[in-house]
Protein backbone atom coordinates (compact mmCIF):
# COMPACT_ATOMS: atom_id res chain seq x y z
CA UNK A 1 0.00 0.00 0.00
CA UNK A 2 1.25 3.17 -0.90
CA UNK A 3 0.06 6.16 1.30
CA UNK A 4 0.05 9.66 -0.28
CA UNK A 5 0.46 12.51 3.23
CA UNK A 6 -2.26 15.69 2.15
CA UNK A 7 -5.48 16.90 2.68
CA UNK A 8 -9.46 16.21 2.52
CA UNK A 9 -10.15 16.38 -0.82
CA UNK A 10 -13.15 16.12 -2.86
CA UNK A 11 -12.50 14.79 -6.04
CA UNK A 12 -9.43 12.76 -6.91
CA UNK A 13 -7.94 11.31 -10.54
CA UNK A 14 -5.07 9.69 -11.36
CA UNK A 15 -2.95 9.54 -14.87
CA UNK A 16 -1.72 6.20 -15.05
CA UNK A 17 0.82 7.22 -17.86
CA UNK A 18 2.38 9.98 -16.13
CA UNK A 19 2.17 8.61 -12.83
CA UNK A 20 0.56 11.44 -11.27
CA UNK A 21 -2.37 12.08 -9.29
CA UNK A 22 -4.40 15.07 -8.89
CA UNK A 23 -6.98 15.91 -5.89
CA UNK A 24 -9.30 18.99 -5.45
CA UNK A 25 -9.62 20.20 -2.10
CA UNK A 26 -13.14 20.50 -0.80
CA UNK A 27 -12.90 24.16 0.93
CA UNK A 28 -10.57 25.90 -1.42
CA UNK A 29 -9.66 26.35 -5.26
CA UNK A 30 -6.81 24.41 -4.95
CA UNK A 31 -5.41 21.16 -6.81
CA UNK A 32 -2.52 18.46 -5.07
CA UNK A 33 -0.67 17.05 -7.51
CA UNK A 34 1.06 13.59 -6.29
CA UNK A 35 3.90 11.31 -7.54
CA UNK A 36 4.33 7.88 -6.86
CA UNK A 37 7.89 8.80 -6.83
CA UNK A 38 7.14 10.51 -3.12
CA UNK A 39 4.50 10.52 -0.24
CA UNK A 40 4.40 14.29 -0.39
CA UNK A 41 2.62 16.80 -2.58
CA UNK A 42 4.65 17.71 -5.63
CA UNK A 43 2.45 20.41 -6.82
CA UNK A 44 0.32 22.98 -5.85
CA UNK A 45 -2.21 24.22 -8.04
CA UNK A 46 -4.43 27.69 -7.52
CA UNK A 47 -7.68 27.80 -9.33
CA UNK A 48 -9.70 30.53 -10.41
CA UNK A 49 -12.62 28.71 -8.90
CA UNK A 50 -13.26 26.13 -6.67
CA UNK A 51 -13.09 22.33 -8.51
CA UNK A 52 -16.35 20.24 -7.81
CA UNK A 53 -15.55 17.78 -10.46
CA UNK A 54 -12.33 16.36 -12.29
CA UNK A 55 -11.41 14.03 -14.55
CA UNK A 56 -7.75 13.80 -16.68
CA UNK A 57 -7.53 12.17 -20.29
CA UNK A 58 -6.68 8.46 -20.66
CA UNK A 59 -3.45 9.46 -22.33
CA UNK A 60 -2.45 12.00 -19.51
CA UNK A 61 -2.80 15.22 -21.79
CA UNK A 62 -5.27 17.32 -20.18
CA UNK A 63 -6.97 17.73 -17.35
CA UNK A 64 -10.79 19.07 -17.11
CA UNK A 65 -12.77 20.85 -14.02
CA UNK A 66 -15.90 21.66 -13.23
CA UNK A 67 -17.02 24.17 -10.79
CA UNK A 68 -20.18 24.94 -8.54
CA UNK A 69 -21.20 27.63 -11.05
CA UNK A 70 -21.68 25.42 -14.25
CA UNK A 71 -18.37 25.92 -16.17
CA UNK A 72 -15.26 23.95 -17.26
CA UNK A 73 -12.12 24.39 -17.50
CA UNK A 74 -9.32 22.67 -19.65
CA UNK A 75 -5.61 22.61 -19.38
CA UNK A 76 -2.86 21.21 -20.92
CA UNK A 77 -0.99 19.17 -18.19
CA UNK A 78 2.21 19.47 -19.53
CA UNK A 79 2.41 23.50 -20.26
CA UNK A 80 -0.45 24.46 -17.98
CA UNK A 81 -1.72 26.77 -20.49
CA UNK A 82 -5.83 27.20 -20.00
CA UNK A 83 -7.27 25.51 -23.21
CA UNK A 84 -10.91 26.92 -22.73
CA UNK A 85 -13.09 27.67 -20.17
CA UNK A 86 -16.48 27.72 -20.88
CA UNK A 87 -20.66 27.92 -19.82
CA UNK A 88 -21.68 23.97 -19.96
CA UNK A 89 -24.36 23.68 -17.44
CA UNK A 90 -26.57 25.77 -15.81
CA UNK A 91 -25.91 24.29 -12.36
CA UNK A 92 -23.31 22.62 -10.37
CA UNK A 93 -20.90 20.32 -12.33
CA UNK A 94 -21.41 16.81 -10.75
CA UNK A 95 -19.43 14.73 -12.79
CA UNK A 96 -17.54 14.63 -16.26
CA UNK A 97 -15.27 11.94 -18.22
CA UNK A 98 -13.35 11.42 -20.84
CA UNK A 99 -14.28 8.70 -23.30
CA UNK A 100 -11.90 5.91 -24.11
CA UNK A 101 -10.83 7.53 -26.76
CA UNK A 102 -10.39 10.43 -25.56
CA UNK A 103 -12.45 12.35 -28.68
CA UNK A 104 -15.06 13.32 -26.30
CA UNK A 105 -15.87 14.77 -22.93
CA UNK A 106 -18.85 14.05 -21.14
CA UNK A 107 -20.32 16.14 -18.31
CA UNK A 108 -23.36 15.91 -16.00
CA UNK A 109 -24.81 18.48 -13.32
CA UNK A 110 -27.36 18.96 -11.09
CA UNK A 111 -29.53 20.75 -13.59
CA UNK A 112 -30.15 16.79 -14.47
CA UNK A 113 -28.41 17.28 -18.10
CA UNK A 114 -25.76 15.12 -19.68
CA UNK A 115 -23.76 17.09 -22.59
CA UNK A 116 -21.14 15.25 -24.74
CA UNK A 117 -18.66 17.59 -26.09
CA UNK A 118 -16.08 17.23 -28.94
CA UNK A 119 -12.59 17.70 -27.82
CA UNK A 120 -11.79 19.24 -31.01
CA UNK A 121 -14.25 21.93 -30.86
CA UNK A 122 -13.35 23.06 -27.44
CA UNK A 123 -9.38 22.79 -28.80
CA UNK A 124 -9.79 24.85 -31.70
CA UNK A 125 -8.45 28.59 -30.79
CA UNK A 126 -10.01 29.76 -34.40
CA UNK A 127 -13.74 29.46 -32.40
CA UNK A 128 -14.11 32.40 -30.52
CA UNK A 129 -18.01 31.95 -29.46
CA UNK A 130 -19.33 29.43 -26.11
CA UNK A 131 -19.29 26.23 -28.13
CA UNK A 132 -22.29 23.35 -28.37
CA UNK A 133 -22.19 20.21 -26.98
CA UNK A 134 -22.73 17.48 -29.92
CA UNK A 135 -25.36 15.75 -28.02
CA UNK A 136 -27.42 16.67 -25.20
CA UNK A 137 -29.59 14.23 -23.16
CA UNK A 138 -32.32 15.54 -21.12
CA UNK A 139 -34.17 12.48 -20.44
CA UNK A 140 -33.06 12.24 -16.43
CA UNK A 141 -35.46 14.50 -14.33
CA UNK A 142 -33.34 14.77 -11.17
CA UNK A 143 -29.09 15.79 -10.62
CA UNK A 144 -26.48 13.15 -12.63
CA UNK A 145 -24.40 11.49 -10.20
CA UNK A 146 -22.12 9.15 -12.21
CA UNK A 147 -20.93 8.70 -15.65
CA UNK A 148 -19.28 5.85 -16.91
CA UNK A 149 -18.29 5.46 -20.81
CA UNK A 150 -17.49 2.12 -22.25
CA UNK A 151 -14.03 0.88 -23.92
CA UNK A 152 -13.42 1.86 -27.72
CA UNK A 153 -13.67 4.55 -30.28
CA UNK A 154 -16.17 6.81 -30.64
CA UNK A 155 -18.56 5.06 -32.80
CA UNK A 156 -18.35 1.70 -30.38
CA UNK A 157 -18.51 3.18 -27.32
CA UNK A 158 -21.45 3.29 -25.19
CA UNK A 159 -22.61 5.54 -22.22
CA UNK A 160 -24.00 4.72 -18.67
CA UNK A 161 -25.68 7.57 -17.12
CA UNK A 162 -26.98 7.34 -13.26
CA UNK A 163 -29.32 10.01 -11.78
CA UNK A 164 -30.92 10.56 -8.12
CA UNK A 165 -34.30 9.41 -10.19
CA UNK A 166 -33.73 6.00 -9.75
CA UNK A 167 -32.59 5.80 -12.93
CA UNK A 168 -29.65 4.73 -15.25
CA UNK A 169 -29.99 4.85 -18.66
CA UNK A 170 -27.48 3.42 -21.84
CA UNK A 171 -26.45 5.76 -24.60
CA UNK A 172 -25.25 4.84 -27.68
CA UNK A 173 -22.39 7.70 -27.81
CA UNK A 174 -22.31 6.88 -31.89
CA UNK A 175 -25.88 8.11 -32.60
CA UNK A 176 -26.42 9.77 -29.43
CA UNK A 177 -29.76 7.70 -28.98
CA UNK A 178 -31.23 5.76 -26.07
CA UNK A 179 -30.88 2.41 -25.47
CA UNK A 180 -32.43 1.24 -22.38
CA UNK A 181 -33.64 2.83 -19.17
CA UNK A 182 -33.24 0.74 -15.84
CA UNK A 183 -35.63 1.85 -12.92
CA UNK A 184 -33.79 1.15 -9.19
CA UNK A 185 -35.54 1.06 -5.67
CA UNK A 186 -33.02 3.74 -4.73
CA UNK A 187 -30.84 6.56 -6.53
CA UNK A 188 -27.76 5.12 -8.08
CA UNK A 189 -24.96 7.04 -6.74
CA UNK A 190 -21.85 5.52 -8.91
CA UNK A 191 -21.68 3.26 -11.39
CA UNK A 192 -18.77 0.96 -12.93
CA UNK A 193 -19.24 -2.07 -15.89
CA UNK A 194 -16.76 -4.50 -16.48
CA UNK A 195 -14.37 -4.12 -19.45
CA UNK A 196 -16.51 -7.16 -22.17
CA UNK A 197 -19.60 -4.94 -20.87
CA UNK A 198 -21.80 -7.95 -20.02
CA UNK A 199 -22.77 -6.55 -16.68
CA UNK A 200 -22.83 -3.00 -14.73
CA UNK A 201 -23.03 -2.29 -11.09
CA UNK A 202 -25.12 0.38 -9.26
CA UNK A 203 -24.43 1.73 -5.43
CA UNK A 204 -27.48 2.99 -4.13
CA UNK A 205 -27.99 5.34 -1.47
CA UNK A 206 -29.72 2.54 0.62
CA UNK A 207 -26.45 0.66 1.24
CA UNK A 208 -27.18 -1.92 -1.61
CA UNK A 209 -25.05 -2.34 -4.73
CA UNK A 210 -27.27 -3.82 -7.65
CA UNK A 211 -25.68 -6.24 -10.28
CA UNK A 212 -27.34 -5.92 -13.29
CA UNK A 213 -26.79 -8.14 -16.45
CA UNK A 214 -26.93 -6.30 -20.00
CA UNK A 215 -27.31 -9.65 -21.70
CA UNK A 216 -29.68 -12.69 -21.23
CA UNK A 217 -30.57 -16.22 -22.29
CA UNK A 218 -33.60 -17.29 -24.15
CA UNK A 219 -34.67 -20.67 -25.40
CA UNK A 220 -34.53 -20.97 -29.19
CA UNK A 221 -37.24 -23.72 -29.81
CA UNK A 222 -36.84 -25.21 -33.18
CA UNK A 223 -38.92 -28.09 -35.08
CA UNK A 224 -37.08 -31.13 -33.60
CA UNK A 225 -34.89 -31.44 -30.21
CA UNK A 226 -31.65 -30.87 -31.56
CA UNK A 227 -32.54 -27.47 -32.84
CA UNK A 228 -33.44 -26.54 -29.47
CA UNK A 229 -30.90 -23.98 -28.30
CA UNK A 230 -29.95 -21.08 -26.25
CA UNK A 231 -29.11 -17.98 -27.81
CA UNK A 232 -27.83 -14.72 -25.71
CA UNK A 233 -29.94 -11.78 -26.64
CA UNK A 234 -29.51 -8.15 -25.10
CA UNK A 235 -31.31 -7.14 -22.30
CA UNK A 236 -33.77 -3.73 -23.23
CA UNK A 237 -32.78 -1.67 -26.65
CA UNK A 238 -35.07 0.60 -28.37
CA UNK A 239 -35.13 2.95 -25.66
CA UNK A 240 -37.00 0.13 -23.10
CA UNK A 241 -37.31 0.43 -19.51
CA UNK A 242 -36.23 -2.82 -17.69
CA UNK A 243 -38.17 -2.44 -14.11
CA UNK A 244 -35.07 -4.38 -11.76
CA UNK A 245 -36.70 -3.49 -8.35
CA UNK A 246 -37.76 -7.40 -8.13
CA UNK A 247 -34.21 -7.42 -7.89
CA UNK A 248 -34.61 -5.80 -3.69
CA UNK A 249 -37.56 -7.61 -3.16
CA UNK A 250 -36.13 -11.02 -3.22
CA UNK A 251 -35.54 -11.14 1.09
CA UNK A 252 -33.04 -14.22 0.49
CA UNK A 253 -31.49 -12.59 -2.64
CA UNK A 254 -31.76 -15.96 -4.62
CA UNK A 255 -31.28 -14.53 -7.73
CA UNK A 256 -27.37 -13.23 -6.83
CA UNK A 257 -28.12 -9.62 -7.63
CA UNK A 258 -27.69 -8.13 -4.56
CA UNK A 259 -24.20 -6.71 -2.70
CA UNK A 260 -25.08 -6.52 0.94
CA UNK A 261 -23.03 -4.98 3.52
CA UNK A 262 -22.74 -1.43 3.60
CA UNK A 263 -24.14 0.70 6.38
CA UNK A 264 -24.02 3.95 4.64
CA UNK A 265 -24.69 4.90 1.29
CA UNK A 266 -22.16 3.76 -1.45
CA UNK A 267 -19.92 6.37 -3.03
CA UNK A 268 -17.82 4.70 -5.04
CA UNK A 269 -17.10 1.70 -7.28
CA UNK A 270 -13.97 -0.50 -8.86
CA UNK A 271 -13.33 -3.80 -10.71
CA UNK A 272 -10.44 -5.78 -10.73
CA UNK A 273 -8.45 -6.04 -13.89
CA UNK A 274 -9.67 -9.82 -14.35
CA UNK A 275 -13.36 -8.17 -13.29
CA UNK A 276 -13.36 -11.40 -10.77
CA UNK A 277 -13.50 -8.64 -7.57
CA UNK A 278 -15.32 -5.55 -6.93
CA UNK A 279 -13.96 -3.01 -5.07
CA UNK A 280 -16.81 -0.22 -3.18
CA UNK A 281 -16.42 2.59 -0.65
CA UNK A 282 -19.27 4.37 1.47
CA UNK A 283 -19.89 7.43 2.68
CA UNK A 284 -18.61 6.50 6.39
CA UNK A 285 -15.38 5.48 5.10
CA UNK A 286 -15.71 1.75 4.68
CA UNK A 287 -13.85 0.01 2.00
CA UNK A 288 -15.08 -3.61 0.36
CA UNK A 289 -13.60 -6.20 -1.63
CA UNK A 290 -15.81 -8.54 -2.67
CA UNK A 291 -16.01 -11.39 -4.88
CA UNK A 292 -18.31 -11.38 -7.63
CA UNK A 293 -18.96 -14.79 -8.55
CA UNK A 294 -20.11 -15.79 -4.58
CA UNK A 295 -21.07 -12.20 -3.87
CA UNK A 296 -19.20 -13.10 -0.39
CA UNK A 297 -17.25 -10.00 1.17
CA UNK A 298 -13.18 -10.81 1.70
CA UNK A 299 -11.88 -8.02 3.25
CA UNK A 300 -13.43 -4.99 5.06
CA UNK A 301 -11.32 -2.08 5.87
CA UNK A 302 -12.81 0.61 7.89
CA UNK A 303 -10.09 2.88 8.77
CA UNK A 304 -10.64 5.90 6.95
CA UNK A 305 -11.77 8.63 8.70
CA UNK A 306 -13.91 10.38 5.67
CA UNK A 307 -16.03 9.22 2.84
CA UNK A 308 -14.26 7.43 0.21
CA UNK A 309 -14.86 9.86 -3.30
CA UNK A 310 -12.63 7.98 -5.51
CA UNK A 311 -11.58 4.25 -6.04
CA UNK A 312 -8.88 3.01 -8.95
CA UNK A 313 -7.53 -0.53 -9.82
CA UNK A 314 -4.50 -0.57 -12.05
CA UNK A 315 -1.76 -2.51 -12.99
CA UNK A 316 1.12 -1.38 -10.94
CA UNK A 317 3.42 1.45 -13.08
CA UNK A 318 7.31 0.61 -13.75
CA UNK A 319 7.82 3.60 -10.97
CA UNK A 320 5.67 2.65 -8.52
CA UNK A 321 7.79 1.11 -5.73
CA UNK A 322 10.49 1.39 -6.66
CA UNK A 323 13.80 1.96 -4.79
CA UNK A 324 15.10 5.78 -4.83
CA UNK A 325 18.48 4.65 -6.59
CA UNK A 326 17.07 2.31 -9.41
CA UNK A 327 14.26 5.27 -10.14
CA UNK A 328 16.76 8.15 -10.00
CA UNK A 329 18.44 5.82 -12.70
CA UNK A 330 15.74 4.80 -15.02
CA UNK A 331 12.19 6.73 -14.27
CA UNK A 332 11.72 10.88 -14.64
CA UNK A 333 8.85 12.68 -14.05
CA UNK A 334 6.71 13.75 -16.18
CA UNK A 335 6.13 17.84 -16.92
CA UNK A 336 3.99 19.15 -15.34
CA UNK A 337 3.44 22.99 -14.74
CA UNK A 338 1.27 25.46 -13.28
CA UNK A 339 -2.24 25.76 -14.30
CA UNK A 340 -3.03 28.51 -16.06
CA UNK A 341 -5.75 30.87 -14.30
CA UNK A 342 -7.17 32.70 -17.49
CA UNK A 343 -7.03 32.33 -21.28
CA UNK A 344 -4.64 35.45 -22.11
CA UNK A 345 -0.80 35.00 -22.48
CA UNK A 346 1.64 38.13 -22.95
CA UNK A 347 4.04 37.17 -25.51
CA UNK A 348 7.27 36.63 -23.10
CA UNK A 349 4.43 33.50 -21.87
CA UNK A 350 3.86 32.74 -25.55
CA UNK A 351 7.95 31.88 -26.02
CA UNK A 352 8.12 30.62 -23.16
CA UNK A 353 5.77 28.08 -24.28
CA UNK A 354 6.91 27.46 -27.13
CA UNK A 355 9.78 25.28 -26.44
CA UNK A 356 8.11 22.29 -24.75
CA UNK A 357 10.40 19.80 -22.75
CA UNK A 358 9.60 15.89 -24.22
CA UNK A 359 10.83 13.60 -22.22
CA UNK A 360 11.40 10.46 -23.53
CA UNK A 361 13.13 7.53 -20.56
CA UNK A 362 15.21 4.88 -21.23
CA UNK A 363 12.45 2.76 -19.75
CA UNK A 364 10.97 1.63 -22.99
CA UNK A 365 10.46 -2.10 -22.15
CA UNK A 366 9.26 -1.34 -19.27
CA UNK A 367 6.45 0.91 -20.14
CA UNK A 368 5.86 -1.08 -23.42
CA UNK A 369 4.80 -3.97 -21.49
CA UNK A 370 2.67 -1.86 -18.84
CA UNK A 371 0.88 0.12 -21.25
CA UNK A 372 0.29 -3.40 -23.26
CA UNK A 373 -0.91 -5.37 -19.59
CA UNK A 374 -3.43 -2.13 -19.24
CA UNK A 375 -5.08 -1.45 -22.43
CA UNK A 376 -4.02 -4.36 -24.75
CA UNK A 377 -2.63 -1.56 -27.19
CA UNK A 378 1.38 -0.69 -26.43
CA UNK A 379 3.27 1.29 -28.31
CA UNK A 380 4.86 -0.96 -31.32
CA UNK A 381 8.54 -1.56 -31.41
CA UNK A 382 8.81 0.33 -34.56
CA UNK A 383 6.99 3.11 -32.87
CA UNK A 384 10.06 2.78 -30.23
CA UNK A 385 12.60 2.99 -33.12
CA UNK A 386 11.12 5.53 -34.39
CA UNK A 387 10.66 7.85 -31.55
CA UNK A 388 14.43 6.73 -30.59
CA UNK A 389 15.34 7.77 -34.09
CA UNK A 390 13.49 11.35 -33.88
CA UNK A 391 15.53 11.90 -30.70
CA UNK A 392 18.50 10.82 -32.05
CA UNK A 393 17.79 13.49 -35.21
CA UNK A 394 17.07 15.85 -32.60
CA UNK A 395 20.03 16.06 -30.43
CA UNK A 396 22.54 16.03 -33.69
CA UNK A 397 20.87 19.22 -35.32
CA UNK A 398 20.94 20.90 -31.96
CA UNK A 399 24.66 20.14 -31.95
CA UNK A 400 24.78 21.08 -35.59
CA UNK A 401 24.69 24.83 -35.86
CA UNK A 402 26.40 25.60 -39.19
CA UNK A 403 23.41 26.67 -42.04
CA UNK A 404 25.36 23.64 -44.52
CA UNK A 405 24.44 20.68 -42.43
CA UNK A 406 20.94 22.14 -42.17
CA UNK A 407 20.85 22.57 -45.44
CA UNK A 408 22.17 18.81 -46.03
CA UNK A 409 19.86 17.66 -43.58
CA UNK A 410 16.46 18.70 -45.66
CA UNK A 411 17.87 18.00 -49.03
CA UNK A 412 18.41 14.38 -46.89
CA UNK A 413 14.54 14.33 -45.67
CA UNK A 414 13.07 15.88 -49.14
CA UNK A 415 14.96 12.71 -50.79
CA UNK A 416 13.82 10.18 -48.56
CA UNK A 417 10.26 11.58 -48.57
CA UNK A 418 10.38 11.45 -52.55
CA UNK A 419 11.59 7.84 -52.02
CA UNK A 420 8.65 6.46 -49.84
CA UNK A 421 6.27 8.86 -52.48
CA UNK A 422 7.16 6.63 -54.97
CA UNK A 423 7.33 3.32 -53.21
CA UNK A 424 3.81 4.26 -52.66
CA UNK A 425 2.00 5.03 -55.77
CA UNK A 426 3.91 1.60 -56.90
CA UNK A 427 2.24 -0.09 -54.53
CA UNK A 428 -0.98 1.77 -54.91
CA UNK A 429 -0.87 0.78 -58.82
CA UNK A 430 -0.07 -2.97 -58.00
CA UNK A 431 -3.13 -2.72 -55.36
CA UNK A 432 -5.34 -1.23 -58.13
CA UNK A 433 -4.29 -4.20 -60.86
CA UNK A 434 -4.90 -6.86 -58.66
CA UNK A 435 -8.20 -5.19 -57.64
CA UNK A 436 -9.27 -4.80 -61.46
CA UNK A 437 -8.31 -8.45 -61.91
CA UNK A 438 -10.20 -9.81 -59.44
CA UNK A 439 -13.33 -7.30 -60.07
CA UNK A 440 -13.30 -8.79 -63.68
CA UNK A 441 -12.89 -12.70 -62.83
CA UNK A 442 -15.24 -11.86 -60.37
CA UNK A 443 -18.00 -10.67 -62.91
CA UNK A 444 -17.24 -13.26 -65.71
CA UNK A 445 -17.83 -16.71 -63.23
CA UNK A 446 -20.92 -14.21 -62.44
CA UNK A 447 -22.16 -14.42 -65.67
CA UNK A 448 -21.06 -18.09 -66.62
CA UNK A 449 -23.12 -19.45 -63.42
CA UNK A 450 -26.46 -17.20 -64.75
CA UNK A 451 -25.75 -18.75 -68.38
């Protein structure tokens, strides 16, 4: 266990790429930044306004805030520099994400409205004007308490929305339509699915945390016995409502739906990385494991003295734990700099941003095979080579400073970009033969079968 020394905070998230996590402090505009590389706060952050909500891109590139008042803010972790700060709700900010993809933010308040917004359009400088959020569901009637957004791109991914209606409804983030609504004996405070999205779990406020399954069985009844069969259908669609308050009502919880064991309301939700164990946390400050399959509780810890906001399973980062002579050796922390309190930059800020420090560690392996463990997607050894070789071209034209080896150098590139030009439209050309070929063998067995 790794204990991080600071202060009550209110909302917490953690980068797993940069190995930093960032807290908002309940009573004042002020963000923690921690390292796992010490127990001690390496940053302090002043606001403009007080953070109610947070939430930092997948890839550890910006970080977003919301505030009491309805607005967010986005920085750039690395340079600090404010982004955009702009009007998204007309209440308090109660929760926003970042999808898996990290093309869209997501952001719910108590004015009971979910807006997804394109990261682009809140990046681009050229848009001067409050910009629109790309969808906008309105269908809760009561304030959004979780959001939870499903692994893969954009037009895979789908949306879990909880509300203090007793509802959670599924979005389909592609066409922004809904799925299916699930009614709950109690508001559904936070909400986590596991990663093959067969199932989501619900805390409630009444101590309980619901299990509910997002895909069923049904008998397939054919004309003999061996066509009988079982086929697994999805549970709702076509914007449904799947009543699961049956689920409460059954006293000896026969049906394995129920989580019971909580004597406060539930805050806060995890999964393992196998999603075998799920991890919860209550308002008094109790923390669960429990496993999933027997719904039995293993461990209970009960130590903490406040609610428990935040909960995070991850594999454990190359850094993490590591003695102070091996990481002064291998790991470096990542940039991070002040946040930026407003929009405007003099120019002296303007240079000074220009010149961004990249830091690339000799730690490739290491963070090859923990970004691969945690996603499934690591960075490809040629990626490696390549972003060894841009380094390498780096530091020789820095040591370079006469205008002939410059001058060498892009006659160099301008050749070997001509070169993979033309390897190209070769292989383009071969492509388009063997396409015409097959097109036309294609057609004539066509038109031998028909005669």
């Amino acid at each position: 266990m790794f204990v991080f020394n600071g202060f009550f905070c209110k909302c917490t998230r953690l980068s797993y790429r940069i190995s930093l996590i960032i807290s908002a402090q309940v009573d004042k505009p002020l963000l923690h930044v921690y390292s796992f590389q010490k127990d001690q706060v390496h940053l302090k952050i002043i606001c403009p306004e007080k953070i109610v909500a947070l939430a930092v891109s997948n890839r550890g590139v910006f970080c977003a805030g919301g505030t009491d008042n309805g607005k967010i803010y986005i920085w750039e972790i690395s340079t600090g520099i404010l982004c955009k700060v702009f009007d998204a709700h007309y209440k308090r900010i109660s929760v926003i994400k970042f999808s898996n993809d990290d093309s869209v933010l997501i952001s719910g308040s108590e004015d009971a409205g979910v807006n997804v917004w394109l990261l682009t359009n809140l990046l681009d400088d050229s848009v001067d004007e409050s910009p629109s959020p790309y969808y906008t569901w309105s269908e809760h009637s009561l304030p959004i308490t979780d959001i939870w957004c499903g692994i893969g791109s954009f037009n895979t991914t789908r949306v879990l929305t909880s509300s203090l209606d007793h509802t959670c409804k599924l979005w389909d983030l592609a066409t922004g339509c809904l799925l299916t609504t699930f009614i709950f004996p109690a508001a559904i405070t936070c909400l986590i699915a596991d990663p093959a999205e067969r199932m989501f779990f619900g805390g409630g406020n009444d101590n309980l945390i619901y299990q509910i399954y997002l895909y069923t069985k049904q008998e397939n009844r054919g004309y003999s016995m061996t066509n009988s069969r079982e086929e697994v259908i999805a549970v709702g669609g076509t914007a449904s409502i799947v009543d699961v308050c049956e689920i409460a009502s059954s006293k000896d919880n026969r049906k394995g739906n129920l989580f019971k064991g909580h004597s406060s309301s539930v805050t806060s939700l995890a999964l393992s990385y196998d999603a075998t164990l799920l991890l919860s946390g209550s308002q008094d400050g109790t923390l669960i494991i429990w496993d999933i399959m027997s719904k039995q509780m293993i461990k209970n810890f009960s130590h903490y003295k406040g609610p428990i906001v935040n909960l995070f399973t991850f594999i454990k980062p190359p850094d993490l734990g590591l003695s102070t002579n091996n990481l002064s050796n291998k790991i470096t922390i990542q940039p991070i700099q002040l946040f930026q309190r407003n929009t405007t930059q003099n120019s002296e800020q303007k240079d000074n941003f220009e010149n961004v420090n990249i830091i690339l560690n000799d730690n490739t392996k290491e963070m090859e095979l923990f970004e691969y463990n945690f996603t499934g997607q690591a960075i490809t050894s040629l990626e490696l080579y390549d972003l060894h070789k841009a380094k390498q071209t780096l530091l020789q034209l820095q040591s370079d400073n006469n205008a002939s080896t410059f001058q060498t150098q892009i006659s160099s590139l301008q050749s070997e970009l001509l070169r993979v030009h033309n390897q190209y439209q070769c292989i383009k050309g071969l492509n388009d033969e063997l396409y015409q070929e097959l097109l036309t063998d294609f057609i004539a067995k066509r038109r031998e079968n028909k005669n």
